[in-house]
N, C-alpha and C. Protein backbone atom coordinates (compact mmCIF):
# COMPACT_ATOMS: atom_id res chain seq x y z
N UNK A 1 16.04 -0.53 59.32
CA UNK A 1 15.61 0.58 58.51
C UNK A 1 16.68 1.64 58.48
N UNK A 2 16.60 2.20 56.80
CA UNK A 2 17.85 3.26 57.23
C UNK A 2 16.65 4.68 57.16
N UNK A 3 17.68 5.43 57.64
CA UNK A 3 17.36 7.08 57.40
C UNK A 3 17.81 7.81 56.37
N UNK A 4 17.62 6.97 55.17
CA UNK A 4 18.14 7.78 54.25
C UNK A 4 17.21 8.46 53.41
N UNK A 5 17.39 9.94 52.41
CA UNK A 5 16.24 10.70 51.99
C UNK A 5 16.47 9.78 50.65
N UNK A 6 14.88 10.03 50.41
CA UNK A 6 14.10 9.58 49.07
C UNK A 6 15.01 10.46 48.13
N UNK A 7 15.46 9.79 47.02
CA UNK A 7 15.93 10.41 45.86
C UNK A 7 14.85 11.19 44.71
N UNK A 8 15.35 12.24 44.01
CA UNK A 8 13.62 12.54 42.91
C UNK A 8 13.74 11.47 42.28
N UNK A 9 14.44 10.29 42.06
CA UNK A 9 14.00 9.15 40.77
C UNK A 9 13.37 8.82 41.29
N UNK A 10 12.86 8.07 42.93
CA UNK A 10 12.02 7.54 43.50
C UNK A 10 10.13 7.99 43.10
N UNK A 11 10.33 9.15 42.78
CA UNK A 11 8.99 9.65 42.87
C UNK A 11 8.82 10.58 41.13
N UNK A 12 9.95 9.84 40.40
CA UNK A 12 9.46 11.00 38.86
C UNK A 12 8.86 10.01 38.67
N UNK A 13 7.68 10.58 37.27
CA UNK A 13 6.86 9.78 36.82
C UNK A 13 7.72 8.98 35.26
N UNK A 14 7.19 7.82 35.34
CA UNK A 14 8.09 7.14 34.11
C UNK A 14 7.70 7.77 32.87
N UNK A 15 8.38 7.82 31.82
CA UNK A 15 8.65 8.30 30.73
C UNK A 15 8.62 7.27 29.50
N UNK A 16 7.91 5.78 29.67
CA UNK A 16 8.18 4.78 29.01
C UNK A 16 7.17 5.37 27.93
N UNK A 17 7.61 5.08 26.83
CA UNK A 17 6.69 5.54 25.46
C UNK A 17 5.88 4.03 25.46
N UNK A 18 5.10 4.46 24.55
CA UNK A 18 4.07 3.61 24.61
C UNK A 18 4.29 2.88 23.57
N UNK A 19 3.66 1.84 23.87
CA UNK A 19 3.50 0.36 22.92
C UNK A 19 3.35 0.78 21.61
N UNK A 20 4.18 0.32 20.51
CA UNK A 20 3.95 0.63 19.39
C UNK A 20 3.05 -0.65 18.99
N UNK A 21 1.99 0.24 17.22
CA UNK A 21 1.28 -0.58 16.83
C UNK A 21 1.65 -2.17 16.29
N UNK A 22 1.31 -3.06 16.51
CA UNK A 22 2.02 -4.32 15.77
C UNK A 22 1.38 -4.56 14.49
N UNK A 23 1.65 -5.16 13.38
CA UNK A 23 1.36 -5.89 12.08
C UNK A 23 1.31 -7.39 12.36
N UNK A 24 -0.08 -7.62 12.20
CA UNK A 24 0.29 -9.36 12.18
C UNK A 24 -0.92 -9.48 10.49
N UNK A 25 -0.70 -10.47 9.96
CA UNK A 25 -1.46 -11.09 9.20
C UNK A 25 -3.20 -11.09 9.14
N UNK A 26 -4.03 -10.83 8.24
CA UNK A 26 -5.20 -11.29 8.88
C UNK A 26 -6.02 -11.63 7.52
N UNK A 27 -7.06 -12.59 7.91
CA UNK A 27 -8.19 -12.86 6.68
C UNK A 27 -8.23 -11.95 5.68
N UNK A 28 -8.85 -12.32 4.53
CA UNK A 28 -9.79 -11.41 3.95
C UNK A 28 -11.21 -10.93 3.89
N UNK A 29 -11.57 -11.79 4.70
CA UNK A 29 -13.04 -11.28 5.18
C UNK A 29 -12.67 -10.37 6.54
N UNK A 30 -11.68 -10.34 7.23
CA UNK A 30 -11.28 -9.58 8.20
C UNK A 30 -11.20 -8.25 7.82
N UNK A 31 -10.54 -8.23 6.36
CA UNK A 31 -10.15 -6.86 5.81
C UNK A 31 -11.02 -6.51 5.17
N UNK A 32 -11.99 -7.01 5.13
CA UNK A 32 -13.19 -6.48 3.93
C UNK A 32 -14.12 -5.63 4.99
N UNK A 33 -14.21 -6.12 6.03
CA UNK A 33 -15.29 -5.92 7.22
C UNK A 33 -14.36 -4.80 7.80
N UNK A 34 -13.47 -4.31 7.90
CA UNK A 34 -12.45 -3.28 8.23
C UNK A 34 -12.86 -1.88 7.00
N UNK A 35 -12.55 -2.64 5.87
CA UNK A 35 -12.73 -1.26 4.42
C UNK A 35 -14.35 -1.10 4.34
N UNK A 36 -14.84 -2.00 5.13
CA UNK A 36 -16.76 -1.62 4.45
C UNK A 36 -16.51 -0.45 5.91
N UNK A 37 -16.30 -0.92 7.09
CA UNK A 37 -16.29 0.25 8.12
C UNK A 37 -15.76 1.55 7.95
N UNK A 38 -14.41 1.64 7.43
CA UNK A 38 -13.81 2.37 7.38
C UNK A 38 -13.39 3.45 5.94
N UNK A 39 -13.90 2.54 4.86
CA UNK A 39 -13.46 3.30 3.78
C UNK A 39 -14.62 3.73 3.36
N UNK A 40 -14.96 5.03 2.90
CA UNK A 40 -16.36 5.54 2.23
C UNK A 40 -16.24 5.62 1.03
N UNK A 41 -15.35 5.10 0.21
CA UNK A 41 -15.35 5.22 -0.98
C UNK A 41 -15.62 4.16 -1.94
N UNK A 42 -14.83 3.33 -1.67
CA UNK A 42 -14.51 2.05 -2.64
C UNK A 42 -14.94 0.35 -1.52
N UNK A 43 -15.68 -0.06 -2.38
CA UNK A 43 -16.00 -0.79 -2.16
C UNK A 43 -14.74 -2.01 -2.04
N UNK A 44 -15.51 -3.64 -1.45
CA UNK A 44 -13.88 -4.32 -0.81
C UNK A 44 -13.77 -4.98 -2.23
N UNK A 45 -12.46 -5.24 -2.77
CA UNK A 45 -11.71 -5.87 -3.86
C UNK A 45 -12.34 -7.11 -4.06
N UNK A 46 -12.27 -7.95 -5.28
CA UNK A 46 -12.68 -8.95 -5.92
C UNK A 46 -11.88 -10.06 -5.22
N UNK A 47 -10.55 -9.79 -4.57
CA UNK A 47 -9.66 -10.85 -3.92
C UNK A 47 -8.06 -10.29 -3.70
N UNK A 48 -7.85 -11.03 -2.67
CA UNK A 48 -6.19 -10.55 -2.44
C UNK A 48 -5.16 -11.38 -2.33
N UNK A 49 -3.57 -10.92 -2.53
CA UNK A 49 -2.89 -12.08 -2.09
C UNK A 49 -2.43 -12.54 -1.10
N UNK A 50 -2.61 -10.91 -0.03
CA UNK A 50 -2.48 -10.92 1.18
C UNK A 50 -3.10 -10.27 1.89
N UNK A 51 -3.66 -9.59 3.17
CA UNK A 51 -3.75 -8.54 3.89
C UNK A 51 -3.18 -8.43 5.09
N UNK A 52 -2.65 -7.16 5.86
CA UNK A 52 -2.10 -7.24 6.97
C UNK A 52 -3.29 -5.64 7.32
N UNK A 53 -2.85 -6.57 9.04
CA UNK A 53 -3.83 -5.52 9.72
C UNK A 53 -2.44 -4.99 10.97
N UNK A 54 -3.23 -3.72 11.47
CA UNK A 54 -2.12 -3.03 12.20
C UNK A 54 -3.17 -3.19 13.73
N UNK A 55 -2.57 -3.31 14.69
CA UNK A 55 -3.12 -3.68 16.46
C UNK A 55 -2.62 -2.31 17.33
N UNK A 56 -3.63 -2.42 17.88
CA UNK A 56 -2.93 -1.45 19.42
C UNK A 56 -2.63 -2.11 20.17
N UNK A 57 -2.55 -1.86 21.40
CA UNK A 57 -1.69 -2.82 21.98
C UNK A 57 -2.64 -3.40 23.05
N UNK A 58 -4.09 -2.88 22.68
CA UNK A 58 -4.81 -3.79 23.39
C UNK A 58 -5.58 -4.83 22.69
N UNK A 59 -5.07 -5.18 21.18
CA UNK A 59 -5.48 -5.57 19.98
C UNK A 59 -6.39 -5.56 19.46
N UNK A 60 -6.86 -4.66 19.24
CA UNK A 60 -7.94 -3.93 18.34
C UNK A 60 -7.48 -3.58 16.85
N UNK A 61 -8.35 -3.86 15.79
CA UNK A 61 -7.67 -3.27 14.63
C UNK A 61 -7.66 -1.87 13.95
N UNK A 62 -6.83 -1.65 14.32
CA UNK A 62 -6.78 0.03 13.54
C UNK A 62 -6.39 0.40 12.26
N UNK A 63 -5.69 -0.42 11.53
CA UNK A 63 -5.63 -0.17 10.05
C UNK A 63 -5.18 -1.72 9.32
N UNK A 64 -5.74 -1.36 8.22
CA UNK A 64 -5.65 -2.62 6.92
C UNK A 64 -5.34 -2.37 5.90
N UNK A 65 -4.29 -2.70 5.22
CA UNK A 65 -3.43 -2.84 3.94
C UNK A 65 -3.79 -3.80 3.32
N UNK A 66 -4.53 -4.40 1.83
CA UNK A 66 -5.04 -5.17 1.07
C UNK A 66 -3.94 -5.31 0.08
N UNK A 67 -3.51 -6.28 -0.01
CA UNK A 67 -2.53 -6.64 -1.41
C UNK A 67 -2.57 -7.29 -2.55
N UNK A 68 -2.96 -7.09 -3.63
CA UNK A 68 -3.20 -8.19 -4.83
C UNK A 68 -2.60 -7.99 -6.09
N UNK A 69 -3.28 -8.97 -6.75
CA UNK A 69 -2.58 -8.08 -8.43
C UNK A 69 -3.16 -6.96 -8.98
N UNK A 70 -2.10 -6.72 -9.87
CA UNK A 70 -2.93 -5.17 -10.21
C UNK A 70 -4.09 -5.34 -11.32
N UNK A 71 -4.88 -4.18 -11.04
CA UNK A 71 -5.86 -4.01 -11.93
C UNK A 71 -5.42 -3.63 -13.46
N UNK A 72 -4.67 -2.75 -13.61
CA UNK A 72 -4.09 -2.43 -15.27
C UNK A 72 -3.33 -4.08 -15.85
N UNK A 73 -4.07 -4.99 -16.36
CA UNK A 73 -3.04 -5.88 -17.34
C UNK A 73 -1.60 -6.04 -17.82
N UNK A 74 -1.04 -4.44 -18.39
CA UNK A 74 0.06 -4.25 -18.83
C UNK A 74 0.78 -4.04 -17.47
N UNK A 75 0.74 -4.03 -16.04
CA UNK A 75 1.55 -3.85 -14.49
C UNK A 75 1.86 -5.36 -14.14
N UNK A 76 0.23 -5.84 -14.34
CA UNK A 76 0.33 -7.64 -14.13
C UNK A 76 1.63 -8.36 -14.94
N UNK A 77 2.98 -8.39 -14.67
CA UNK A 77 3.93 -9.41 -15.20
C UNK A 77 4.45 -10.34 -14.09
N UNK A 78 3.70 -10.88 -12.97
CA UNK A 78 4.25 -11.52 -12.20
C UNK A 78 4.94 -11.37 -10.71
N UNK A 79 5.16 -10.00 -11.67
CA UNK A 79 6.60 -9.37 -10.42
C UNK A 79 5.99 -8.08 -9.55
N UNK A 80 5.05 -7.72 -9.99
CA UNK A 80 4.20 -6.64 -9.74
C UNK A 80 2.92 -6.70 -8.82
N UNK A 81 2.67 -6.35 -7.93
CA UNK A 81 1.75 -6.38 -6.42
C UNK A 81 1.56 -4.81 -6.22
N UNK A 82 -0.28 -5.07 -6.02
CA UNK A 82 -0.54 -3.46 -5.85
C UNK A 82 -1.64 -3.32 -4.51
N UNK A 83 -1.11 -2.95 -4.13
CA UNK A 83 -1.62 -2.18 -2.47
C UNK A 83 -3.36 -1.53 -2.91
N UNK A 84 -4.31 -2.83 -3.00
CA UNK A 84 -5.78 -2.52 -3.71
C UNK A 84 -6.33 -1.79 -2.84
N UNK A 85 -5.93 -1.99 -1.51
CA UNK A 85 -7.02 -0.92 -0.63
C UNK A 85 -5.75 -0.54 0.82
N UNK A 86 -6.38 0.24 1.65
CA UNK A 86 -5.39 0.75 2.88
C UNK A 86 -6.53 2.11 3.44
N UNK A 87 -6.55 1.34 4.71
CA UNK A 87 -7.35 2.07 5.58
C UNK A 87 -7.40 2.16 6.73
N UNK A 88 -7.14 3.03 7.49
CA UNK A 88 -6.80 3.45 8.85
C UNK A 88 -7.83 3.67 9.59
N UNK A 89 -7.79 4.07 10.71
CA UNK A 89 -8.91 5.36 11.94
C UNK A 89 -8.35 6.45 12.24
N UNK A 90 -7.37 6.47 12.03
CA UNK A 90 -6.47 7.94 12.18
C UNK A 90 -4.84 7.35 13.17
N UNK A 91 -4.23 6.65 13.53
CA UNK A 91 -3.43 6.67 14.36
C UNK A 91 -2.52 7.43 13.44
N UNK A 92 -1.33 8.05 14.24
CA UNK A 92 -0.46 8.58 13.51
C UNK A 92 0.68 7.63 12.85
N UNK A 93 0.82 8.11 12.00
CA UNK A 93 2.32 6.91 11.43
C UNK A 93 1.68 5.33 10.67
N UNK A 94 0.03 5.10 10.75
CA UNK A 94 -0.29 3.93 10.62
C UNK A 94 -0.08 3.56 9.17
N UNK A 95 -0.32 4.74 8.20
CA UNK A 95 -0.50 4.28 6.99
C UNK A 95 1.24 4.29 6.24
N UNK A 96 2.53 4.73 6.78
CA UNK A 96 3.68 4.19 6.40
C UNK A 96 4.05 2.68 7.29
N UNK A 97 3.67 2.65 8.34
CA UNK A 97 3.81 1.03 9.13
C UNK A 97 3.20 0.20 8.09
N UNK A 98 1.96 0.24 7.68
CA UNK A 98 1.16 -0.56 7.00
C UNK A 98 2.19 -1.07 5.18
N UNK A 99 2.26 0.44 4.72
CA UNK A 99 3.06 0.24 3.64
C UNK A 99 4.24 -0.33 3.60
N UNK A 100 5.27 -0.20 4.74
CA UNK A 100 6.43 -0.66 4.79
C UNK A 100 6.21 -2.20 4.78
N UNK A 101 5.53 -2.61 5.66
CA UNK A 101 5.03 -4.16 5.70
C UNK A 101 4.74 -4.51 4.79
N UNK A 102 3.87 -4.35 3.80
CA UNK A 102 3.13 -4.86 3.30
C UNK A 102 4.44 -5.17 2.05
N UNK A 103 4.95 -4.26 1.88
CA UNK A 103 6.07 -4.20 0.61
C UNK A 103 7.61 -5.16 1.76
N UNK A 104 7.61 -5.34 2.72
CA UNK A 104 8.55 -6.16 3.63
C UNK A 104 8.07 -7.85 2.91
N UNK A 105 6.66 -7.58 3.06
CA UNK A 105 6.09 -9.49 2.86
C UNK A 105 6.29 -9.62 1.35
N UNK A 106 6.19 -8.50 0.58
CA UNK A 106 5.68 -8.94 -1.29
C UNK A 106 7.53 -9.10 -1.38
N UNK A 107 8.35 -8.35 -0.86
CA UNK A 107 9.71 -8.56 -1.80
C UNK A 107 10.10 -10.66 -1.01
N UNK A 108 9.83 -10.44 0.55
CA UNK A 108 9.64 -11.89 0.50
C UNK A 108 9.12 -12.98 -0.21
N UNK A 109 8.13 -12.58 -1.08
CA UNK A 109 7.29 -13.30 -1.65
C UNK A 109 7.76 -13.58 -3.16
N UNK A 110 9.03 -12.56 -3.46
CA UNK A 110 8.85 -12.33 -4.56
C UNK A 110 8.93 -11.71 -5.58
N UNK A 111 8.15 -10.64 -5.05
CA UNK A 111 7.71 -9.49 -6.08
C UNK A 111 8.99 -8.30 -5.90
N UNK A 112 8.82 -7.60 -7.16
CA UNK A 112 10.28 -6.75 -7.20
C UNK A 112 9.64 -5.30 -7.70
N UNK A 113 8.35 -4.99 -7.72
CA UNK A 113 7.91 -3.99 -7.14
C UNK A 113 6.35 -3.98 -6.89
N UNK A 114 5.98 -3.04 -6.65
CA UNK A 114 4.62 -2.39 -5.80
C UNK A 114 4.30 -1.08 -6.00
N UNK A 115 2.79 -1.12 -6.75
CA UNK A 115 2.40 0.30 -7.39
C UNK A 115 0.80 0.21 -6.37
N UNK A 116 0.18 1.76 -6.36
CA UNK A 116 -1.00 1.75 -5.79
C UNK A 116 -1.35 3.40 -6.71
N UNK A 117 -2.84 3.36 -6.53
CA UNK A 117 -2.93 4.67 -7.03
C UNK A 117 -3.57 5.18 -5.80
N UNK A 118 -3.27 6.82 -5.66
CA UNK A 118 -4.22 7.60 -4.35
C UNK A 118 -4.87 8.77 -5.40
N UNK A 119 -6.09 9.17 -5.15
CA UNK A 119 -6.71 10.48 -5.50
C UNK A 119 -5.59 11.65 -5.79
N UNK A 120 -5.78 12.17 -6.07
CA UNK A 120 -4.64 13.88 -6.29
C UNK A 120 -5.11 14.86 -4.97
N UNK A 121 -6.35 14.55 -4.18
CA UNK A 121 -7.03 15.40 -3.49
C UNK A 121 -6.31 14.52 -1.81
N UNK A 122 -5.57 13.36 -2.06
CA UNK A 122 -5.22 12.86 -0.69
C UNK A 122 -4.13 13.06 -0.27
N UNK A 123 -3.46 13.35 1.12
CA UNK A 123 -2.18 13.20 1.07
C UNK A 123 -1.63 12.10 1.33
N UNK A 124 -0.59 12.15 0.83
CA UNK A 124 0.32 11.16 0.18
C UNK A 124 1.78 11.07 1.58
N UNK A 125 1.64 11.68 2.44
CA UNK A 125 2.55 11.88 3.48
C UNK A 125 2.88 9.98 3.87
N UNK A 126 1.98 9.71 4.38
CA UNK A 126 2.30 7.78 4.31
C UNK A 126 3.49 7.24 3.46
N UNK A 127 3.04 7.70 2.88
CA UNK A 127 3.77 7.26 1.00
C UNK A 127 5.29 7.59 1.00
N UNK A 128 5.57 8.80 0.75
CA UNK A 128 6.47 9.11 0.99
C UNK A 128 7.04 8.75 2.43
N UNK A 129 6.72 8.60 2.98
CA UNK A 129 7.48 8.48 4.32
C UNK A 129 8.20 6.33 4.64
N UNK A 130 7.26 5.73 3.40
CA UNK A 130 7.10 4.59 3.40
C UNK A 130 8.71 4.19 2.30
N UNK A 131 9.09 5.67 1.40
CA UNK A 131 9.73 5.42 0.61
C UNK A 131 9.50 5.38 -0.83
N UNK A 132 8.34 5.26 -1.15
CA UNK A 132 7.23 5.16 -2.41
C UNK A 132 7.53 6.71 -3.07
N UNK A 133 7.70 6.21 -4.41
CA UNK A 133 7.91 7.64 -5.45
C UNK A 133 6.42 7.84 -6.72
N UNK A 134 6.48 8.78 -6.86
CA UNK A 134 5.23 8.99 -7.97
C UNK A 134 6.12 9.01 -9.24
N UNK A 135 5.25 8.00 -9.77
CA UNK A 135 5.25 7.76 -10.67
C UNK A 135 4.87 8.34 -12.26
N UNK A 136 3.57 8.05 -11.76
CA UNK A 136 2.91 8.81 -13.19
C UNK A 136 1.38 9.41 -13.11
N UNK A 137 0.55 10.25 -13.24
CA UNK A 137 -1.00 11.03 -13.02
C UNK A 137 -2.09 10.06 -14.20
N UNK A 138 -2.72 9.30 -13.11
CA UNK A 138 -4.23 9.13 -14.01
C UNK A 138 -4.83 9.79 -14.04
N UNK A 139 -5.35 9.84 -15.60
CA UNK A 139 -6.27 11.39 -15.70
C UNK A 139 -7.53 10.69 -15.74
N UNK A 140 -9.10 11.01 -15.01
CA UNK A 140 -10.22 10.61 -14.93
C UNK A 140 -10.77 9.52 -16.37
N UNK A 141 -11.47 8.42 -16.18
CA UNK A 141 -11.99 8.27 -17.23
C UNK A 141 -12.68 8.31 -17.66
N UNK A 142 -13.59 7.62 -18.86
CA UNK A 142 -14.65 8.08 -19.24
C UNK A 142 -15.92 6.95 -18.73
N UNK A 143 -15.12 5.83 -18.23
CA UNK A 143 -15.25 4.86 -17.56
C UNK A 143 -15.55 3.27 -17.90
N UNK A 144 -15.64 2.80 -17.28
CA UNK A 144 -14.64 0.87 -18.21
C UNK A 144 -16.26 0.72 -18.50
N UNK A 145 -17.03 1.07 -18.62
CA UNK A 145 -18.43 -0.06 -19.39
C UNK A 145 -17.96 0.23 -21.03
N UNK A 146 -18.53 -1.26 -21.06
CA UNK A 146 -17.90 -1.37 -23.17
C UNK A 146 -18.91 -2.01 -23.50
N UNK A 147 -19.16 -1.90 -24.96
CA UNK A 147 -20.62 -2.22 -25.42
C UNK A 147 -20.39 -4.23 -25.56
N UNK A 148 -19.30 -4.24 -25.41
CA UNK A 148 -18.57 -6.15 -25.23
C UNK A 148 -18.74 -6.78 -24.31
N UNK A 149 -18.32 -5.19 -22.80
CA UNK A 149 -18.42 -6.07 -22.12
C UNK A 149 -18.89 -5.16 -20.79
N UNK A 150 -19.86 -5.54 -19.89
CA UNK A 150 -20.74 -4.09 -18.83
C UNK A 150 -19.86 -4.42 -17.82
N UNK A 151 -19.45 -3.32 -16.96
CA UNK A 151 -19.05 -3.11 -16.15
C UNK A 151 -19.28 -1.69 -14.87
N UNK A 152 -19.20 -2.51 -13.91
CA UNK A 152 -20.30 -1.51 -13.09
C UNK A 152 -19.30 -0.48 -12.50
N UNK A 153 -19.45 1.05 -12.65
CA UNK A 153 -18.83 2.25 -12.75
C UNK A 153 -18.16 2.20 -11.08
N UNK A 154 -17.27 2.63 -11.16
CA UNK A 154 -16.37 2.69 -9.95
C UNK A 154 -16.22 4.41 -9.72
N UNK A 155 -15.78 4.03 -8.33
CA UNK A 155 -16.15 5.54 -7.49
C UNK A 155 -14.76 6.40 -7.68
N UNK A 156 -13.79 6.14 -8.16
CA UNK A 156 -12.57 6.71 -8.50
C UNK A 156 -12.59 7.14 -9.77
N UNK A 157 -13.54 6.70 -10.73
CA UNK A 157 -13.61 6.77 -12.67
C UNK A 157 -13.26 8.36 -12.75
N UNK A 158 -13.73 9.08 -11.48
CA UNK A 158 -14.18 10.63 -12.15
C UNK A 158 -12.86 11.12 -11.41
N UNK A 159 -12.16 10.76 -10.71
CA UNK A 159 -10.81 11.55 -10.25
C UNK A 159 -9.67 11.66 -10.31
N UNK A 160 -8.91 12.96 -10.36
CA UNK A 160 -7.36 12.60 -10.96
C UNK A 160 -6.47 11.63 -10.19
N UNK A 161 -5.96 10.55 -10.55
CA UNK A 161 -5.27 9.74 -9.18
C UNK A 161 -3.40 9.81 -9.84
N UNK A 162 -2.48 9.93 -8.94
CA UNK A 162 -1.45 9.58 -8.59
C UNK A 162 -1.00 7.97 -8.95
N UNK A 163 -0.40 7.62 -9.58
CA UNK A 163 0.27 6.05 -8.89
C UNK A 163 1.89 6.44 -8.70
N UNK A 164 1.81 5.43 -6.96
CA UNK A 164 3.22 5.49 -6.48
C UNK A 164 3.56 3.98 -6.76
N UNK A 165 4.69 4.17 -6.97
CA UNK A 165 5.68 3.05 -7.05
C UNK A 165 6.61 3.06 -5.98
N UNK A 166 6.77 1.41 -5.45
CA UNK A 166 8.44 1.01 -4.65
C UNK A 166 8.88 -0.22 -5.64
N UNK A 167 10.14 0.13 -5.71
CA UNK A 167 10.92 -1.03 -6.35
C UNK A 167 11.89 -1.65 -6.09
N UNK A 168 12.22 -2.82 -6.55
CA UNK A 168 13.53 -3.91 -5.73
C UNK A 168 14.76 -2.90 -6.52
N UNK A 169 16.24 -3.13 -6.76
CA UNK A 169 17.54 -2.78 -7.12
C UNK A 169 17.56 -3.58 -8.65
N UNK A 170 16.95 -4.90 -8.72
CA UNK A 170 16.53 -6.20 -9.54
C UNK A 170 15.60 -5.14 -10.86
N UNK A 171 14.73 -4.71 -10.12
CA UNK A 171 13.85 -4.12 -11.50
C UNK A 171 14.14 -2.84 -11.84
N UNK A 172 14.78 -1.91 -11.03
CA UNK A 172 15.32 -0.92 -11.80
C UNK A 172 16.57 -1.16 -12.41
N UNK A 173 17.30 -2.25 -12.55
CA UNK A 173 18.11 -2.56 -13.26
C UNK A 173 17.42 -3.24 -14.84
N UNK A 174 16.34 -3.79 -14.71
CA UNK A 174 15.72 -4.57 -15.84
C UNK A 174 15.00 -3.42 -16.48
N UNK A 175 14.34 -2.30 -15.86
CA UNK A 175 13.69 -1.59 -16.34
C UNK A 175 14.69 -0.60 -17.11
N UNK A 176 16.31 -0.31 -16.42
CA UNK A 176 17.03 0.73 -17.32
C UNK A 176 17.29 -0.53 -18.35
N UNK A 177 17.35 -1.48 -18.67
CA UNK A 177 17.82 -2.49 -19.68
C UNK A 177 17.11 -2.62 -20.56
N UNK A 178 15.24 -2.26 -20.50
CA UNK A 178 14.46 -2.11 -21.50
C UNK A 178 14.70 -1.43 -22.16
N UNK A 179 14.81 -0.21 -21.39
CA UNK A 179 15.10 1.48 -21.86
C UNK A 179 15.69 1.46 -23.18
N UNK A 180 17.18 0.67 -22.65
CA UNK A 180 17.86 0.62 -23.59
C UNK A 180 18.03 -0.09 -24.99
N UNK A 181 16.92 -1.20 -25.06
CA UNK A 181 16.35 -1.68 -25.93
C UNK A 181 15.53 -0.97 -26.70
N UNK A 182 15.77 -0.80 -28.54
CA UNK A 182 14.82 -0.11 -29.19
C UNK A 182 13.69 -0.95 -29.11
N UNK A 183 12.46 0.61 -29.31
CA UNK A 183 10.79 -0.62 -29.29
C UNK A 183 10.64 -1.37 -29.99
N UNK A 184 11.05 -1.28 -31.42
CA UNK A 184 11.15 -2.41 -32.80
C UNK A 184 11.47 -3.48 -32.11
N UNK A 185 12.80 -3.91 -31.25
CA UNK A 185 13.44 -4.95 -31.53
C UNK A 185 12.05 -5.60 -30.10
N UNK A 186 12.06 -4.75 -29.15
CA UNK A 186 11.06 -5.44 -27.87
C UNK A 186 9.50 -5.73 -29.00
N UNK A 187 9.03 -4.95 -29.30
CA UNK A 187 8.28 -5.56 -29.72
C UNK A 187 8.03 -6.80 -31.12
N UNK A 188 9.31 -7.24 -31.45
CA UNK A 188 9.46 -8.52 -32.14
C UNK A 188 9.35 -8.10 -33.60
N UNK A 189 9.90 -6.81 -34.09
CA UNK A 189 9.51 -6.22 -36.02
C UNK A 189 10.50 -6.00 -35.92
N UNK A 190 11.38 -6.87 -35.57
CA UNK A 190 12.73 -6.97 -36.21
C UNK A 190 13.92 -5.56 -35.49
N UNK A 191 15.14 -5.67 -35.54
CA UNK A 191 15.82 -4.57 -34.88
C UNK A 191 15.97 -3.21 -35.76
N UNK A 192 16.90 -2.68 -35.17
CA UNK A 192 17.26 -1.23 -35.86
C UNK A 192 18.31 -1.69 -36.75
């Protein structure tokens, strides 16, 4: 045995930060049973192409990102994936982890961008922090039932919403290339 004095490292308390949240993959009945718990608004989506769920580190699920095609027709070209639902419990940082992923798997997949809409009344701090730019303001509607065809009123019809966009280098290059195309000639009545 020696006689030597205890150093303060011997006795500071560790400083190890804690386990960050993980992203793994999960069902869609996983994520539906997550947004019926957690989201009070909107009911769970018709179907997805993906969902990822976010873990603590004692694996519990704390937030879910839903991914599918988009609802507007004219977004649907293939290349386009929209973030249908995203719902947390509060951890901090969960809802840019969630977004970054979720847009990590679609450019794997494929897709060369990713739009979602949020309320005007939410913050959008996730979003931005994920990299995501605003795009353009939906103004409330009057709401999708048509005398053609019934459709049952959705809980967003009455509010101003935001859509953010992320995009690949690929589609903002195709998109300044439209630009530059007159509408005559894109829409097929001949050029200028």
């Amino acid at each position: 045995m020696t006689d030597q004095p205890e150093t303060a490292a011997h006795h500071r308390p560790s400083r190890r930060r804690p386990a960050r949240p993980r992203v793994r993959p999960i069902s869609y009945r996983q994520a539906c049973a997550y947004i019926s718990a957690h989201h009070q608004q909107l009911e769970r989506p018709q179907g997805h192409t993906f969902s990822l769920g976010l873990t603590n580190q004692a694996g519990n699920l704390i937030g879910v990102a839903m991914v599918g095609r988009p609802d507007a027709r004219h977004h649907d070209d293939g290349l386009t994936a929209e973030v249908t639902r995203l719902a947390t419990d509060g951890p901090r940082n969960a809802c840019s982890i969630l977004l970054a992923a979720a847009w990590r798997v679609a450019r794997r997949m494929g897709y060369q961008r990713m739009i979602t809409y949020i309320r005007i009344d939410r913050p959008a701090a996730g979003l931005r922090a994920a990299g995501w730019k605003v795009i353009a303001e939906a103004l409330p509607t009057r709401g999708r039932n048509r005398p053609s065809r019934h459709r049952a009123p959705r809980a967003t019809g009455d509010a101003t919403r935001t859509r953010w966009q992320v995009t690949t280098e690929d589609w903002r290059t195709r998109a300044e290339a439209a630009d530059r195309v007159p509408r005559r000639a894109r829409d097929g009545q001949g050029t200028w």
